[in-house]
C-alpha atoms as a PDB file:
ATOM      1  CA  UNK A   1       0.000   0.000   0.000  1.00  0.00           C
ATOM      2  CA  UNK A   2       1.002   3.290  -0.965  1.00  0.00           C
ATOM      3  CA  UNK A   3       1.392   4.812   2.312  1.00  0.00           C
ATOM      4  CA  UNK A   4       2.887   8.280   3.732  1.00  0.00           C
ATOM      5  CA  UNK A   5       1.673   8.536   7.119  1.00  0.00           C
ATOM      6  CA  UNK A   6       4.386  10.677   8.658  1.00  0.00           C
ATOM      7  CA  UNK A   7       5.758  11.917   5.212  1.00  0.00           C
ATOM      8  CA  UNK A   8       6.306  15.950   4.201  1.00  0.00           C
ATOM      9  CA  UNK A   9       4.724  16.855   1.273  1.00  0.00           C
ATOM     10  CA  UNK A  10       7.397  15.849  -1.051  1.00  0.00           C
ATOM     11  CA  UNK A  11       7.784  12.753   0.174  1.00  0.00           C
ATOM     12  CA  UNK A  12       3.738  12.716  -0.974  1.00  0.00           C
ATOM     13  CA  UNK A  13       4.341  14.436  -4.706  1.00  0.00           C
ATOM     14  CA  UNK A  14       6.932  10.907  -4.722  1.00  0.00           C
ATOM     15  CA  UNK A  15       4.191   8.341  -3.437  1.00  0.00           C
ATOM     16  CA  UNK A  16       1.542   9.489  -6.247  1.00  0.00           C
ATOM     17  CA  UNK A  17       4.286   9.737  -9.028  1.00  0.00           C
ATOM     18  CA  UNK A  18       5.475   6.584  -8.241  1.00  0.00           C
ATOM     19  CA  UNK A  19       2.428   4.279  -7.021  1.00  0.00           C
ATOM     20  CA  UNK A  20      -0.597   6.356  -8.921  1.00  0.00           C
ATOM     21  CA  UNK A  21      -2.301   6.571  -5.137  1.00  0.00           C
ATOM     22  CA  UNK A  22      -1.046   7.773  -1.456  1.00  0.00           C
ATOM     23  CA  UNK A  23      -3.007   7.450   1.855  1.00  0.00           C
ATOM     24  CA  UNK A  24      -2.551   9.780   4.846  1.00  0.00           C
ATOM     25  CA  UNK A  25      -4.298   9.277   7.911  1.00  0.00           C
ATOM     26  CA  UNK A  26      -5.282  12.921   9.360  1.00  0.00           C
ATOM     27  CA  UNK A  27      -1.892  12.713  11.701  1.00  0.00           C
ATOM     28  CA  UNK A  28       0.002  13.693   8.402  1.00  0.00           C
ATOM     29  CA  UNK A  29      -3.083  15.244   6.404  1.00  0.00           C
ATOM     30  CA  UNK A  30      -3.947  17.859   8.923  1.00  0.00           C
ATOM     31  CA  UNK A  31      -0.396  19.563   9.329  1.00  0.00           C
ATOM     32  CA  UNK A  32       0.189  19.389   5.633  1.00  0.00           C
ATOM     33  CA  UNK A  33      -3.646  21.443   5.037  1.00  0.00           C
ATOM     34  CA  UNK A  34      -2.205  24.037   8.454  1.00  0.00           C
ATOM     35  CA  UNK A  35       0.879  24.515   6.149  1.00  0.00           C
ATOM     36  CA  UNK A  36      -0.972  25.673   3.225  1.00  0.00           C
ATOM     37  CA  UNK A  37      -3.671  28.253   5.120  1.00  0.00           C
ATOM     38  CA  UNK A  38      -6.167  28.327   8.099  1.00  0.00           C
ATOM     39  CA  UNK A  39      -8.866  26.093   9.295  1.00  0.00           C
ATOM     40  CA  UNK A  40     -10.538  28.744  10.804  1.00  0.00           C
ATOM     41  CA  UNK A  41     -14.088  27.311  10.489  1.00  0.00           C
ATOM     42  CA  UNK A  42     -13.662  24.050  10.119  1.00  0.00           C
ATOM     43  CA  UNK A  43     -16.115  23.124  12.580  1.00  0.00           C
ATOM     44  CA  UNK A  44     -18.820  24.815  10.627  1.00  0.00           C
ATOM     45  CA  UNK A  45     -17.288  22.941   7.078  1.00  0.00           C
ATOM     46  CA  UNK A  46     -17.963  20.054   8.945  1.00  0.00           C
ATOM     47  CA  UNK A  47     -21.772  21.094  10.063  1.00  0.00           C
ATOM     48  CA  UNK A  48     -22.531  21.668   6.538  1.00  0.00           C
ATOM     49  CA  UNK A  49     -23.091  18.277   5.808  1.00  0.00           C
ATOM     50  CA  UNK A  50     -25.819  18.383   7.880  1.00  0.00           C
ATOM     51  CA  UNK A  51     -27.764  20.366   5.082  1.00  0.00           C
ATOM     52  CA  UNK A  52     -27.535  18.164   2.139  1.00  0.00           C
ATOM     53  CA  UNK A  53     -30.041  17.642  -0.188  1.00  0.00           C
ATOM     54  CA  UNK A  54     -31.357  14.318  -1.370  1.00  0.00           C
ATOM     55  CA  UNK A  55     -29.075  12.993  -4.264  1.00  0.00           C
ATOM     56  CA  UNK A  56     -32.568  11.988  -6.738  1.00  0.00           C
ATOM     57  CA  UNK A  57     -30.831  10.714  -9.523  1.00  0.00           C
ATOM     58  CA  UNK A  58     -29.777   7.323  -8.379  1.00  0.00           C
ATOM     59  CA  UNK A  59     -30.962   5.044 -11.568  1.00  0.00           C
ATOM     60  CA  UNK A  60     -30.281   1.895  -8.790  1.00  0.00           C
ATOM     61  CA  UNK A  61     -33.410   3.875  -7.348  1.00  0.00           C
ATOM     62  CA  UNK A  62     -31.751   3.985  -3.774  1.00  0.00           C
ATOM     63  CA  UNK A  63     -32.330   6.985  -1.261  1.00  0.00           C
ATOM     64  CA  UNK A  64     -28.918   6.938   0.496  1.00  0.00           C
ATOM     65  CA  UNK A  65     -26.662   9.502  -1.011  1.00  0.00           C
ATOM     66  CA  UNK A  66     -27.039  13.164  -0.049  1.00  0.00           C
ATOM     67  CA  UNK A  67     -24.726  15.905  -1.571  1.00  0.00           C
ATOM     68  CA  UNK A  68     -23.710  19.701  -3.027  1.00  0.00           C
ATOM     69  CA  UNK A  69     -21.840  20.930  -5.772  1.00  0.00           C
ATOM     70  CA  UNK A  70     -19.360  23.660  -6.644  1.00  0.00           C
ATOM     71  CA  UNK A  71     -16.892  24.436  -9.945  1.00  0.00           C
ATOM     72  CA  UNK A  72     -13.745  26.452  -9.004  1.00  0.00           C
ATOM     73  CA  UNK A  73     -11.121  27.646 -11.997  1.00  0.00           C
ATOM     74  CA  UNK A  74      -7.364  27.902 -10.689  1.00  0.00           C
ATOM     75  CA  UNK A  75      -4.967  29.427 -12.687  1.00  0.00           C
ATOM     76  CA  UNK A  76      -2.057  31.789 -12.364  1.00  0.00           C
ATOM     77  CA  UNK A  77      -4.623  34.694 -11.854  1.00  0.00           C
ATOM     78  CA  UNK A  78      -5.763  32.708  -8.708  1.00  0.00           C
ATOM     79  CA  UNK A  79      -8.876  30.820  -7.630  1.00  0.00           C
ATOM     80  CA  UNK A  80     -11.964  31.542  -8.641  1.00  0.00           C
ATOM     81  CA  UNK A  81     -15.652  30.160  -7.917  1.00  0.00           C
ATOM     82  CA  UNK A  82     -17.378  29.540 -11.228  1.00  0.00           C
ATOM     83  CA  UNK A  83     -21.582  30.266 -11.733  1.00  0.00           C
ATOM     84  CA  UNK A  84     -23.256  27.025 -10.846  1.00  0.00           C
ATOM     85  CA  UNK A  85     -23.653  24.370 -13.130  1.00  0.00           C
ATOM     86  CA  UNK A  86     -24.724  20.936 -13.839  1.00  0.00           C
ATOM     87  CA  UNK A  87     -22.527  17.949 -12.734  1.00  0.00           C
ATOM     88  CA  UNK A  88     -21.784  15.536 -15.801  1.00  0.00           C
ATOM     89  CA  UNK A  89     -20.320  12.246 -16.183  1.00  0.00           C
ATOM     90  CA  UNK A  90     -20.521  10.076 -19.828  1.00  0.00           C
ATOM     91  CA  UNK A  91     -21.367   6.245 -19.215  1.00  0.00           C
ATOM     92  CA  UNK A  92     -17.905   5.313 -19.754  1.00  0.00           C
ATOM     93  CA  UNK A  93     -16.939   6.553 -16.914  1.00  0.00           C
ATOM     94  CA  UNK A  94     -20.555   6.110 -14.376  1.00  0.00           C
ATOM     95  CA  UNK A  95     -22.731   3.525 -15.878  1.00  0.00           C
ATOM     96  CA  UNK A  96     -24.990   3.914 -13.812  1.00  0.00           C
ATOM     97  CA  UNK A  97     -25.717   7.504 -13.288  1.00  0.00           C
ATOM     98  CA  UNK A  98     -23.498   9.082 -16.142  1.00  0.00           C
ATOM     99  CA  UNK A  99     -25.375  10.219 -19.884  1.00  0.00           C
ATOM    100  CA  UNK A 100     -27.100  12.896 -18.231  1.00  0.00           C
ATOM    101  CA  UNK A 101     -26.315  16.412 -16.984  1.00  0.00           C
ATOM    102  CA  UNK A 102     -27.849  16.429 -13.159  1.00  0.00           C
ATOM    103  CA  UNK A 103     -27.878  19.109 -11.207  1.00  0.00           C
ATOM    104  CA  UNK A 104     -27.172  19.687  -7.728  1.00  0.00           C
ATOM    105  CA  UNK A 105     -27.761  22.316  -4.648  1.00  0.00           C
ATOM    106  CA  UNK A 106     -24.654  24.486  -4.611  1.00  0.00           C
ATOM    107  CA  UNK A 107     -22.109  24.245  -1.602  1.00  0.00           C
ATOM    108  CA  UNK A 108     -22.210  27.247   0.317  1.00  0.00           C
ATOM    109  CA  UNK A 109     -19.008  26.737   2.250  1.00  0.00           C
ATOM    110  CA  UNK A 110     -17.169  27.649  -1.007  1.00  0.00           C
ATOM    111  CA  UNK A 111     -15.798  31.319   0.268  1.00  0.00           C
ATOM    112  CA  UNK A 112     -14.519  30.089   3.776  1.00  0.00           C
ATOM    113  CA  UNK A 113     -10.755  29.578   4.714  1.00  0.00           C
ATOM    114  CA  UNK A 114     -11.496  25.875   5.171  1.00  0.00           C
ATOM    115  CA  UNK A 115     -12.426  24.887   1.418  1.00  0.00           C
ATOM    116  CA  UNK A 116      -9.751  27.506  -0.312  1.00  0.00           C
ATOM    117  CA  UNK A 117      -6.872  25.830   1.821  1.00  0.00           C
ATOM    118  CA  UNK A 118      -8.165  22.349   0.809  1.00  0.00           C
ATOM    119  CA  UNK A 119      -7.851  23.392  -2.471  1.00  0.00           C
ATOM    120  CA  UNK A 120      -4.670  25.425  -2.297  1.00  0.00           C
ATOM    121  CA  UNK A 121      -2.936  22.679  -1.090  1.00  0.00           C
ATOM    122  CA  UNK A 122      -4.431  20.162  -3.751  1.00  0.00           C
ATOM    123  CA  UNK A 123      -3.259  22.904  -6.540  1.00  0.00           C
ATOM    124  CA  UNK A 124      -0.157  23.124  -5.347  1.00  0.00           C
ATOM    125  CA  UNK A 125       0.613  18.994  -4.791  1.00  0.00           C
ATOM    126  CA  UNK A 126      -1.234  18.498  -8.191  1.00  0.00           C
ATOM    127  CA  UNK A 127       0.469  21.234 -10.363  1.00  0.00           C
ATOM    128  CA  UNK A 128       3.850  19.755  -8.464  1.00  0.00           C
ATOM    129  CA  UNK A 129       2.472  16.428 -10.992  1.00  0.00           C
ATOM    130  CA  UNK A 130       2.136  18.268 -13.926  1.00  0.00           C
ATOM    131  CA  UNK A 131       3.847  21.402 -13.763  1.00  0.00           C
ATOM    132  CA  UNK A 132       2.925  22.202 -17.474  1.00  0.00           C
ATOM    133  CA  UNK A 133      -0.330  22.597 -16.316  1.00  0.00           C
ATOM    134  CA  UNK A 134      -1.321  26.099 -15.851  1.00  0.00           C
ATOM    135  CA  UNK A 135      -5.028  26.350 -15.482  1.00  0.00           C
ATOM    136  CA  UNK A 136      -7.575  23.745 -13.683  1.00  0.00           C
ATOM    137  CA  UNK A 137     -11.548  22.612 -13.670  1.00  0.00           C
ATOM    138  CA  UNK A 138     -11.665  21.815  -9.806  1.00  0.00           C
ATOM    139  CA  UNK A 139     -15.403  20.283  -9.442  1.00  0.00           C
ATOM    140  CA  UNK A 140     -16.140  19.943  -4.999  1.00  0.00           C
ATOM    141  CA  UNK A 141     -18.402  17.233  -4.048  1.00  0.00           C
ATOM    142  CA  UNK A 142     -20.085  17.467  -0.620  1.00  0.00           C
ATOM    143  CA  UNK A 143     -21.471  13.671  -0.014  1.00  0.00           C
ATOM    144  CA  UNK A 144     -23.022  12.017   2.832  1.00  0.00           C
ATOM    145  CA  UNK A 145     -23.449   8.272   2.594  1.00  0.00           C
ATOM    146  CA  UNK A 146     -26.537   6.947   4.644  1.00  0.00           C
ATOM    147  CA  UNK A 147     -26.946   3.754   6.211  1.00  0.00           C
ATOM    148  CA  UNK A 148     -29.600   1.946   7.915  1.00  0.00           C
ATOM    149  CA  UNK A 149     -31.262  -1.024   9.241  1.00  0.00           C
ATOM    150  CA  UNK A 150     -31.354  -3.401   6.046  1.00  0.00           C
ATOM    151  CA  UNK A 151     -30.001  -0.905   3.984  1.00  0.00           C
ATOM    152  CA  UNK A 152     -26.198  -0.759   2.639  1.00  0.00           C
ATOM    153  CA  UNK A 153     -25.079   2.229   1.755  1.00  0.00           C
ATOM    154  CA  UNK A 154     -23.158   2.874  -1.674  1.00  0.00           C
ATOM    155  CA  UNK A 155     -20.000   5.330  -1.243  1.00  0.00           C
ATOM    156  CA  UNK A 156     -18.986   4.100  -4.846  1.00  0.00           C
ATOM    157  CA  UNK A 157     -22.427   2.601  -6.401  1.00  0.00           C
ATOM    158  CA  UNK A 158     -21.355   2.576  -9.761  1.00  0.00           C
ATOM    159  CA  UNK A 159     -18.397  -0.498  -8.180  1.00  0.00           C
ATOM    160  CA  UNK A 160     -14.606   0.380  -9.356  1.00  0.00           C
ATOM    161  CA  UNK A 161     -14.169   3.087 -11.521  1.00  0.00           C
ATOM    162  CA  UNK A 162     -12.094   5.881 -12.812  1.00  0.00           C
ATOM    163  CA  UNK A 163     -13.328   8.990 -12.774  1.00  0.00           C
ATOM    164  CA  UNK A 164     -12.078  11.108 -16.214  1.00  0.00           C
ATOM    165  CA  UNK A 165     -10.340  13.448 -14.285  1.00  0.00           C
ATOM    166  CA  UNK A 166      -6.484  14.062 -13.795  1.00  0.00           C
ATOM    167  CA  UNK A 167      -6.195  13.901 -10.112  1.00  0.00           C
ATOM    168  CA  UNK A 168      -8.735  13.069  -7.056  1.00  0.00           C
ATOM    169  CA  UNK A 169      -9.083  14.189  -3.612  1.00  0.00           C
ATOM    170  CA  UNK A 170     -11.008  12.259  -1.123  1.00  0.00           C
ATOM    171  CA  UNK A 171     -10.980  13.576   2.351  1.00  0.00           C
ATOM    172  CA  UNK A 172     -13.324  12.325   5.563  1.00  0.00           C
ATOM    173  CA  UNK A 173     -14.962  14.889   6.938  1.00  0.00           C
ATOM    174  CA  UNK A 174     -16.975  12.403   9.366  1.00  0.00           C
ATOM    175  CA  UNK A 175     -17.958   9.613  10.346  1.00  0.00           C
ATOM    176  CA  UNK A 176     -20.670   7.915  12.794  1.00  0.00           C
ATOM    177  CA  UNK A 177     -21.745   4.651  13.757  1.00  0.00           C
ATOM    178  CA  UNK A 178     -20.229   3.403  10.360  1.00  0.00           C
ATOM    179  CA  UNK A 179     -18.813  -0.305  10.056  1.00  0.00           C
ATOM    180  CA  UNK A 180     -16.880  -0.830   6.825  1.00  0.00           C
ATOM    181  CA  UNK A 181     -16.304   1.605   3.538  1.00  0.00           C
ATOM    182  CA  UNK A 182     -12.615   0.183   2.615  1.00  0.00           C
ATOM    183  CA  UNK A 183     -10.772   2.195  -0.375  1.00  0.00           C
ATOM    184  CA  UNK A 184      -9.267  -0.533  -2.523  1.00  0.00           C
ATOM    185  CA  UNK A 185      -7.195   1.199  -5.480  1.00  0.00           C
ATOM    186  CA  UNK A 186      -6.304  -1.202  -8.452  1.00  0.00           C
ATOM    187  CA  UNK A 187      -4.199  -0.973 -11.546  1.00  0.00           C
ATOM    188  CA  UNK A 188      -5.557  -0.859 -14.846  1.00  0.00           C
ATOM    189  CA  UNK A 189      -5.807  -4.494 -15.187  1.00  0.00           C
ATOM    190  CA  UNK A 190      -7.919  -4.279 -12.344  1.00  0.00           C
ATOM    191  CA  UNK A 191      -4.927  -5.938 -10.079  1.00  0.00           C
ATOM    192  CA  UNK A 192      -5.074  -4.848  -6.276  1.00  0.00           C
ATOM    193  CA  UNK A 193      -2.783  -2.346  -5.129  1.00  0.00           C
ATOM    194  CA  UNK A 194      -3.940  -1.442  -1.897  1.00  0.00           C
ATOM    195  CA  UNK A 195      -6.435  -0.897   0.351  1.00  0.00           C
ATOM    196  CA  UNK A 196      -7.013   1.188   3.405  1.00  0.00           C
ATOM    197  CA  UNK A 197     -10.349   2.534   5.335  1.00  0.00           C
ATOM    198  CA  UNK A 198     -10.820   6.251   5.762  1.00  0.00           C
ATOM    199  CA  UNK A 199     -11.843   6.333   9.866  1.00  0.00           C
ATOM    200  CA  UNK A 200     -10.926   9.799  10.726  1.00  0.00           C
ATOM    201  CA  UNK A 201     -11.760  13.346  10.195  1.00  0.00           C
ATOM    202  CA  UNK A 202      -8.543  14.281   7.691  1.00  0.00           C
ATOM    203  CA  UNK A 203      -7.615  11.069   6.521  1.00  0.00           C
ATOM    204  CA  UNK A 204      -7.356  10.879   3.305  1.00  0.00           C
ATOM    205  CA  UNK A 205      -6.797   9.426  -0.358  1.00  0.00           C
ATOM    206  CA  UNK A 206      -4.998  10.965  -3.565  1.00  0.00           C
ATOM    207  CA  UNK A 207      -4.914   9.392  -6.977  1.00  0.00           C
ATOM    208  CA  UNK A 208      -3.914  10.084 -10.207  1.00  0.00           C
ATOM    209  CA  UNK A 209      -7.185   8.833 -11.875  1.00  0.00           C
ATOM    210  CA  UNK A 210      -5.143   8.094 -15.296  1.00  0.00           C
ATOM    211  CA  UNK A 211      -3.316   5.308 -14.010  1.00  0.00           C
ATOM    212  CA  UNK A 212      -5.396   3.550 -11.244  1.00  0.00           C
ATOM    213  CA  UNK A 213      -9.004   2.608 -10.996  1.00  0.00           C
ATOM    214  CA  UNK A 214     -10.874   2.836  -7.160  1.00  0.00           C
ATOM    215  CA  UNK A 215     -13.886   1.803  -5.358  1.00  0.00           C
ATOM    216  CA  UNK A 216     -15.132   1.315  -2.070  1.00  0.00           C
ATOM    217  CA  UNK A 217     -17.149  -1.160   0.223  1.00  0.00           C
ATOM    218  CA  UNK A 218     -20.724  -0.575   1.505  1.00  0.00           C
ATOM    219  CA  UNK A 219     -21.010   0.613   4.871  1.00  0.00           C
ATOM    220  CA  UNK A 220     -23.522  -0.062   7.435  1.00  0.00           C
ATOM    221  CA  UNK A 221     -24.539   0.809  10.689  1.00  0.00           C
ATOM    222  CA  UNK A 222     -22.686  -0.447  13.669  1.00  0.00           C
ATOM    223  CA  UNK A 223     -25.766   0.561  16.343  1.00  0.00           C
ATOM    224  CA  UNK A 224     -28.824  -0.396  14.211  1.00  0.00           C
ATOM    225  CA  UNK A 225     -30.774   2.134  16.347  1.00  0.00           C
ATOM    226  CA  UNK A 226     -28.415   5.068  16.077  1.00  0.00           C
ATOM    227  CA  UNK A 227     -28.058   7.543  12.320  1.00  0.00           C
ATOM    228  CA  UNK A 228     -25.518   6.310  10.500  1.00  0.00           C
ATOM    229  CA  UNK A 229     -23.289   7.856   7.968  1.00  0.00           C
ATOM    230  CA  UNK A 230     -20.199   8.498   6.270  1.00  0.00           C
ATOM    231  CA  UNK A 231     -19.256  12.384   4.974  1.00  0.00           C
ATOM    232  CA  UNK A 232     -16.301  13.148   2.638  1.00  0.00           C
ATOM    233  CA  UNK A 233     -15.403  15.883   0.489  1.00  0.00           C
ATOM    234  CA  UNK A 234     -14.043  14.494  -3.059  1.00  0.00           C
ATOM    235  CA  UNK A 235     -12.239  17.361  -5.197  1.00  0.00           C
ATOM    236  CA  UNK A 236     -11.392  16.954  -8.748  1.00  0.00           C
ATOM    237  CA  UNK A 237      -8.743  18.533 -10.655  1.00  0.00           C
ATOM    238  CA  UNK A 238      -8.335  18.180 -14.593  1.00  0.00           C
ATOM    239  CA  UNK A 239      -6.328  20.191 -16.971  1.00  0.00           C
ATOM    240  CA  UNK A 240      -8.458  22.814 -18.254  1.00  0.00           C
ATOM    241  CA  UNK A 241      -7.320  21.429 -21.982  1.00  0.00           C
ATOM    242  CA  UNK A 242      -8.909  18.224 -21.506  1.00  0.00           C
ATOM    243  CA  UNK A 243     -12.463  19.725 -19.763  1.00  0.00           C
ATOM    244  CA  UNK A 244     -14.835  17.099 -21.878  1.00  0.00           C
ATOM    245  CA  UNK A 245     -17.891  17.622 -19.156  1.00  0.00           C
ATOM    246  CA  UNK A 246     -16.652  14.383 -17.170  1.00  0.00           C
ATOM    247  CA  UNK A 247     -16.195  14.294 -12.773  1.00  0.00           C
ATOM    248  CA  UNK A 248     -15.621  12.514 -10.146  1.00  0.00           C
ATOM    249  CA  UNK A 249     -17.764  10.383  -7.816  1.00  0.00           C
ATOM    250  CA  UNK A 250     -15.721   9.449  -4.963  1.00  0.00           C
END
C-alpha cells in the first residue's frame, strides 16, 4: 500500500508519481492542510453536511446519497468560484448515473478559509504532478453516505471506476456509527494495489485517476438504532485542456 503517514509533502508528490495513489491518515493530512492556510471554520465545514439535499438521480433507485456541488477555476490569476452548473459524467466513466447532466444544490461553504486551503494545497501537490499545467476545472463534491437497518449504503455505487479526471481528492470529513467503507485502489488491469479505510476526520486518499481505478465497500450501521453515515469531500482537478464535461464520484 502506498502509504505516507508521517511523510512531508514531497515525500507525498513521490508516493503518487510513483504508485498512482497515497493514503494519509489525518496525523500527516492535517499539518500538511495548516501549512498551506487556516482552518478557521472548520467546525462549521464540517456542520454543513448536515444540510444536504437528497441525491434523486440514483438510476439503482436507492435513497442513500445526499450531496452539493461547486466548480472552481485555478490558474495563475488565482482561484476563482465559477456560476453554478450541472454535474456531468458520460457512461464510460458512471454507468450507472453518467449520460445525463444532473444538477445539484450548490455548496455554500465555497468562500470560507477551510475549502480555499483544501484546495490550495491540492493545486499546489497536483500542479507539483504536472507542472505544465497552468489552469484547472476543480469540481467539490459534498457527499453524505446513509446507512440503515437493512439498507447498505453505496459510497462508490457505480463499483470500481475511474473517474475522467487528472487527479482526485477524497478527504473524511466524518464519520458515525459506520462499520466498513474500505478504499481498494487497483491498476488498470484491475490488479489490487492497496487498500485502506478512511476512519478519521482528515484522513485521506490521492490518486492520479489516469493510471489507477478505485472503489469502495458498503457501509452499514454499527448501532442499528443510532443515524448512520459516512461524509467526505471528493475534489477533482483536470487540466483545463482536456475539460470534456466528465467528474468525479468518490
Amino acid at each position: 500500500m502506498a502509504e505516507a503517514r508521517l511523510a512531508p509533502a514531497a515525500s507525498l508528490q513521490s508516493a503518487i508519481a510513483g504508485d498512482g495513489f497515497a493514503f494519509l491518515s489525518a496525523a500527516a493530512m492535517r499539518p500538511l492542510l495548516v501549512a498551506s492556510g487556516p482552518l478557521a471554520d472548520w467546525e462549521a465545514f464540517r456542520a454543513s453536511w448536515n444540510d444536504l439535499a437528497l441525491d434523486t438521480y440514483m438510476a439503482d433507485g436507492g435513497r442513500y446519497r445526499r450531496r452539493r456541488h461547486a466548480v472552481f477555476a485555478i490558474d495563475e490569476d488565482g482561484m476563482s468560484r465559477q456560476p453554478h452548473q450541472p454535474h456531468y459524467q458520460s457512461l464510460d466513466y458512471n454507468t450507472l448515473n453518467g449520460g445525463i447532466a444532473r444538477w445539484f444544490e450548490p455548496v455554500t461553504t465555497g468562500d470560507g478559509p477551510t475549502l480555499r486551503t483544501i484546495l490550495g494545497f491540492c493545486h499546489r501537490l497536483f500542479g507539483s504532478l504536472a507542472p505544465a499545467s497552468m489552469a484547472w476545472h476543480v469540481e467539490v463534491h459534498q457527499f453524505r453516505i446513509e446507512a440503515r437497518s437493512g439498507t447498505q449504503g453505496l459510497p462508490t455505487p457505480e463499483g470500481l471506476h475511474r473517474d475522467g479526471v487528472d487527479y482526485v481528492l477524497v478527504l473524511l470529513v466524518n464519520r458515525q456509527n459506520i462499520g466498513r467503507g474500505t478504499t481498494t485502489i487497483h491498476s488498470l488491469d484491475r490488479r489490487l494495489l492497496g487498500s485502506f479505510t478512511l476512519t478519521e476526520p482528515f484522513d485521506a486518499a490521492l490518486v492520479d485517476d489516469a493510471r489507477v481505478y478505485h472503489g469502495v465497500t458498503p457501509v452499514e450501521p454499527v448501532d442499528l438504532t443510532q443515524p448512520a453515515y459516512r461524509d467526505v469531500l471528493v475534489v477533482t482537478f483536470r487540466r483545463k485542456s482536456n475539460v470534456e464535461g466528465r467528474t468525479s464520484e468518490g
